[in-house]
C-alpha atoms as a PDB file:
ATOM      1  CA  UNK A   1       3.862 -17.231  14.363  1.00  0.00           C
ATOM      2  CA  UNK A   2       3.366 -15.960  10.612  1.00  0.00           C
ATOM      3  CA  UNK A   3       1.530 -13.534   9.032  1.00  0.00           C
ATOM      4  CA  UNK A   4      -0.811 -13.914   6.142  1.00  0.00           C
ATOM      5  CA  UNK A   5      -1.421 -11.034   3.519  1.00  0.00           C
ATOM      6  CA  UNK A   6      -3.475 -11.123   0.510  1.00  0.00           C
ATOM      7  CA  UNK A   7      -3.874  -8.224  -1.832  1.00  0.00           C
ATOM      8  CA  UNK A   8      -6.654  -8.425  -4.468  1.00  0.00           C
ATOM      9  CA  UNK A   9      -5.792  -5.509  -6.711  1.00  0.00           C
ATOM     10  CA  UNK A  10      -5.968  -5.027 -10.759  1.00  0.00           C
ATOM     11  CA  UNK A  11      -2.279  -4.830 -11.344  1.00  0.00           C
ATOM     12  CA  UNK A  12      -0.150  -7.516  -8.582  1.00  0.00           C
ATOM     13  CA  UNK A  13       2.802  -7.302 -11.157  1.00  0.00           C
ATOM     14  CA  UNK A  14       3.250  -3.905  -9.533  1.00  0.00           C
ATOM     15  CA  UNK A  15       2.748  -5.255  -6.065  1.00  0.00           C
ATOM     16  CA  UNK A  16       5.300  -7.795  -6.152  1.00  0.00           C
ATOM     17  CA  UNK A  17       8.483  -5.873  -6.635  1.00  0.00           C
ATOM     18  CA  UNK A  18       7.984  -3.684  -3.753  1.00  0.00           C
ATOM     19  CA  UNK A  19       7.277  -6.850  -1.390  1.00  0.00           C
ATOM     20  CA  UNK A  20      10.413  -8.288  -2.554  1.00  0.00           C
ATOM     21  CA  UNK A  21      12.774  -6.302  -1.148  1.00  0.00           C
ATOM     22  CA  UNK A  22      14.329  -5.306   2.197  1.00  0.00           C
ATOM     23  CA  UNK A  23      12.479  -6.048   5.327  1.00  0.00           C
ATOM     24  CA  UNK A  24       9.498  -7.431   3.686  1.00  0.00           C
ATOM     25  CA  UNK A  25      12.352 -10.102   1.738  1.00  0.00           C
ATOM     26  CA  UNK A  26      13.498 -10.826   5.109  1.00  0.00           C
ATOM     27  CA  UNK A  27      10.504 -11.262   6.890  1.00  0.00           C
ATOM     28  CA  UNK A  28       9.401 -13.959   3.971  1.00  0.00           C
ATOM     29  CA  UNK A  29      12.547 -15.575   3.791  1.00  0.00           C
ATOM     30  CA  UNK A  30      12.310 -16.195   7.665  1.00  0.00           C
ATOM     31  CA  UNK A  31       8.544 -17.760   7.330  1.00  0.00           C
ATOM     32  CA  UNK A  32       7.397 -14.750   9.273  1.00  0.00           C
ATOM     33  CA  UNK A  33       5.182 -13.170   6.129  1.00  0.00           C
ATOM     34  CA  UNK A  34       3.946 -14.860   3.328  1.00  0.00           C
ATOM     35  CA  UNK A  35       1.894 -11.545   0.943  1.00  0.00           C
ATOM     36  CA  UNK A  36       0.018 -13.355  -1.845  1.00  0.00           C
ATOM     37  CA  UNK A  37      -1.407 -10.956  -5.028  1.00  0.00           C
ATOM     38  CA  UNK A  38      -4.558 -11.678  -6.511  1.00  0.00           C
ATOM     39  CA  UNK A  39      -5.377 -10.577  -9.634  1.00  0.00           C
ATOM     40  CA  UNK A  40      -9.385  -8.627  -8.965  1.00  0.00           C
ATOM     41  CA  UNK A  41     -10.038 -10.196 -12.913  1.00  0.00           C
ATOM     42  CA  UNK A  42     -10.400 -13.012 -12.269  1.00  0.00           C
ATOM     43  CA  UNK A  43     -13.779 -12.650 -10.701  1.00  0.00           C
ATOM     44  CA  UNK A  44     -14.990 -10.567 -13.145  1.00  0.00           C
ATOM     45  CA  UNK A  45     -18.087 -11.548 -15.510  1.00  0.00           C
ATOM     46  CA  UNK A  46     -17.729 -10.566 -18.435  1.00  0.00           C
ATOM     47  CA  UNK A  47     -15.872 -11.803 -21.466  1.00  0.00           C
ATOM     48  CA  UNK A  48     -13.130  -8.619 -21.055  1.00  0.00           C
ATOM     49  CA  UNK A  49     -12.834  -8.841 -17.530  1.00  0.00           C
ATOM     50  CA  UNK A  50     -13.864  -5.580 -16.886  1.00  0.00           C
ATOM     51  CA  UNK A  51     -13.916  -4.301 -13.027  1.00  0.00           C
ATOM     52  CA  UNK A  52     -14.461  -0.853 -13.450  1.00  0.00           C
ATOM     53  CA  UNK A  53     -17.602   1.125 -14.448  1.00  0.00           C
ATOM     54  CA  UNK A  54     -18.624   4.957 -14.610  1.00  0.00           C
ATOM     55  CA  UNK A  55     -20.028   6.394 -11.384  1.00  0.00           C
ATOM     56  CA  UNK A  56     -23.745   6.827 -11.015  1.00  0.00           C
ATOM     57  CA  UNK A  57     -25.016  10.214 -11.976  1.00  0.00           C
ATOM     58  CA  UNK A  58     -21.965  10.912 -14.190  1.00  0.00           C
ATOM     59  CA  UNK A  59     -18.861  13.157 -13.124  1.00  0.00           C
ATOM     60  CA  UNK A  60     -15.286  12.028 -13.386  1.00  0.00           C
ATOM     61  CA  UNK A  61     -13.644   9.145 -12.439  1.00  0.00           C
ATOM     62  CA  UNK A  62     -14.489   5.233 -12.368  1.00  0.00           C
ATOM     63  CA  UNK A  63     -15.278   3.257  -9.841  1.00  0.00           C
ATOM     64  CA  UNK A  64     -15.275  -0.548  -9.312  1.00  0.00           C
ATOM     65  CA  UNK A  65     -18.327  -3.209 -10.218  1.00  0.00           C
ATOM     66  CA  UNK A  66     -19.441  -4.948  -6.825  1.00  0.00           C
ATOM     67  CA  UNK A  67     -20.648  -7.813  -9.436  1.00  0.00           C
ATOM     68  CA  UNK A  68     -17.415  -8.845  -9.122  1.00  0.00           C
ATOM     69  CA  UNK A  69     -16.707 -10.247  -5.905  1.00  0.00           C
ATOM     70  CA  UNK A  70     -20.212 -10.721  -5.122  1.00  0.00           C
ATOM     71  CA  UNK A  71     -20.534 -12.869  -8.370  1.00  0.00           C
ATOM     72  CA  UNK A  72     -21.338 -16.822  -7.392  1.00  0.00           C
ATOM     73  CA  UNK A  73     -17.757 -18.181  -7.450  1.00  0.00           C
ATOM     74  CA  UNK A  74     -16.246 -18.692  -4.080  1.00  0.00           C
ATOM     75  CA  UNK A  75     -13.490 -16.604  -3.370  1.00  0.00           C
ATOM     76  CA  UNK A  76     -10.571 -18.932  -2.711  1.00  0.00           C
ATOM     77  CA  UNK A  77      -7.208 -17.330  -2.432  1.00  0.00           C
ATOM     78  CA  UNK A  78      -5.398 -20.245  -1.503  1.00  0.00           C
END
């Protein structure tokens, strides 16, 4: 029995050192884990693949554009 994780995040470089290493490195070397990074750009619509908008009503921070998994392309991570 394996288990399957996928990560959809704006930076999987970062991601993939920390998976690679001790147990986690174990686990995947045994076939017990396979963790797949998914890069949230690529189902972005625009030309600059841009994910992340300014919150409604102003105020700090950003938050991220729905469009872009909702968008009409499948999500297929495999």
């Amino acid at each position: 029995m394996s288990m399957t994780i996928d990560i959809i995040t704006v930076v999987p470089e970062l991601l993939e050192g920390p998976f690679s290493h001790s147990i986690m490195k174990r686990a995947q070397e045994k076939g017990l884990l396979k963790v797949s990074t998914h890069n949230l750009r690529k189902w972005a619509i625009n030309k600059h693949a841009q994910v992340d908008d300014y919150p409604y009503g102003g105020g700090a921070g950003m938050v991220l554009m729905e469009a872009g998994l909702h968008n009409k392309r499948p999500i297929n991570f495999h």
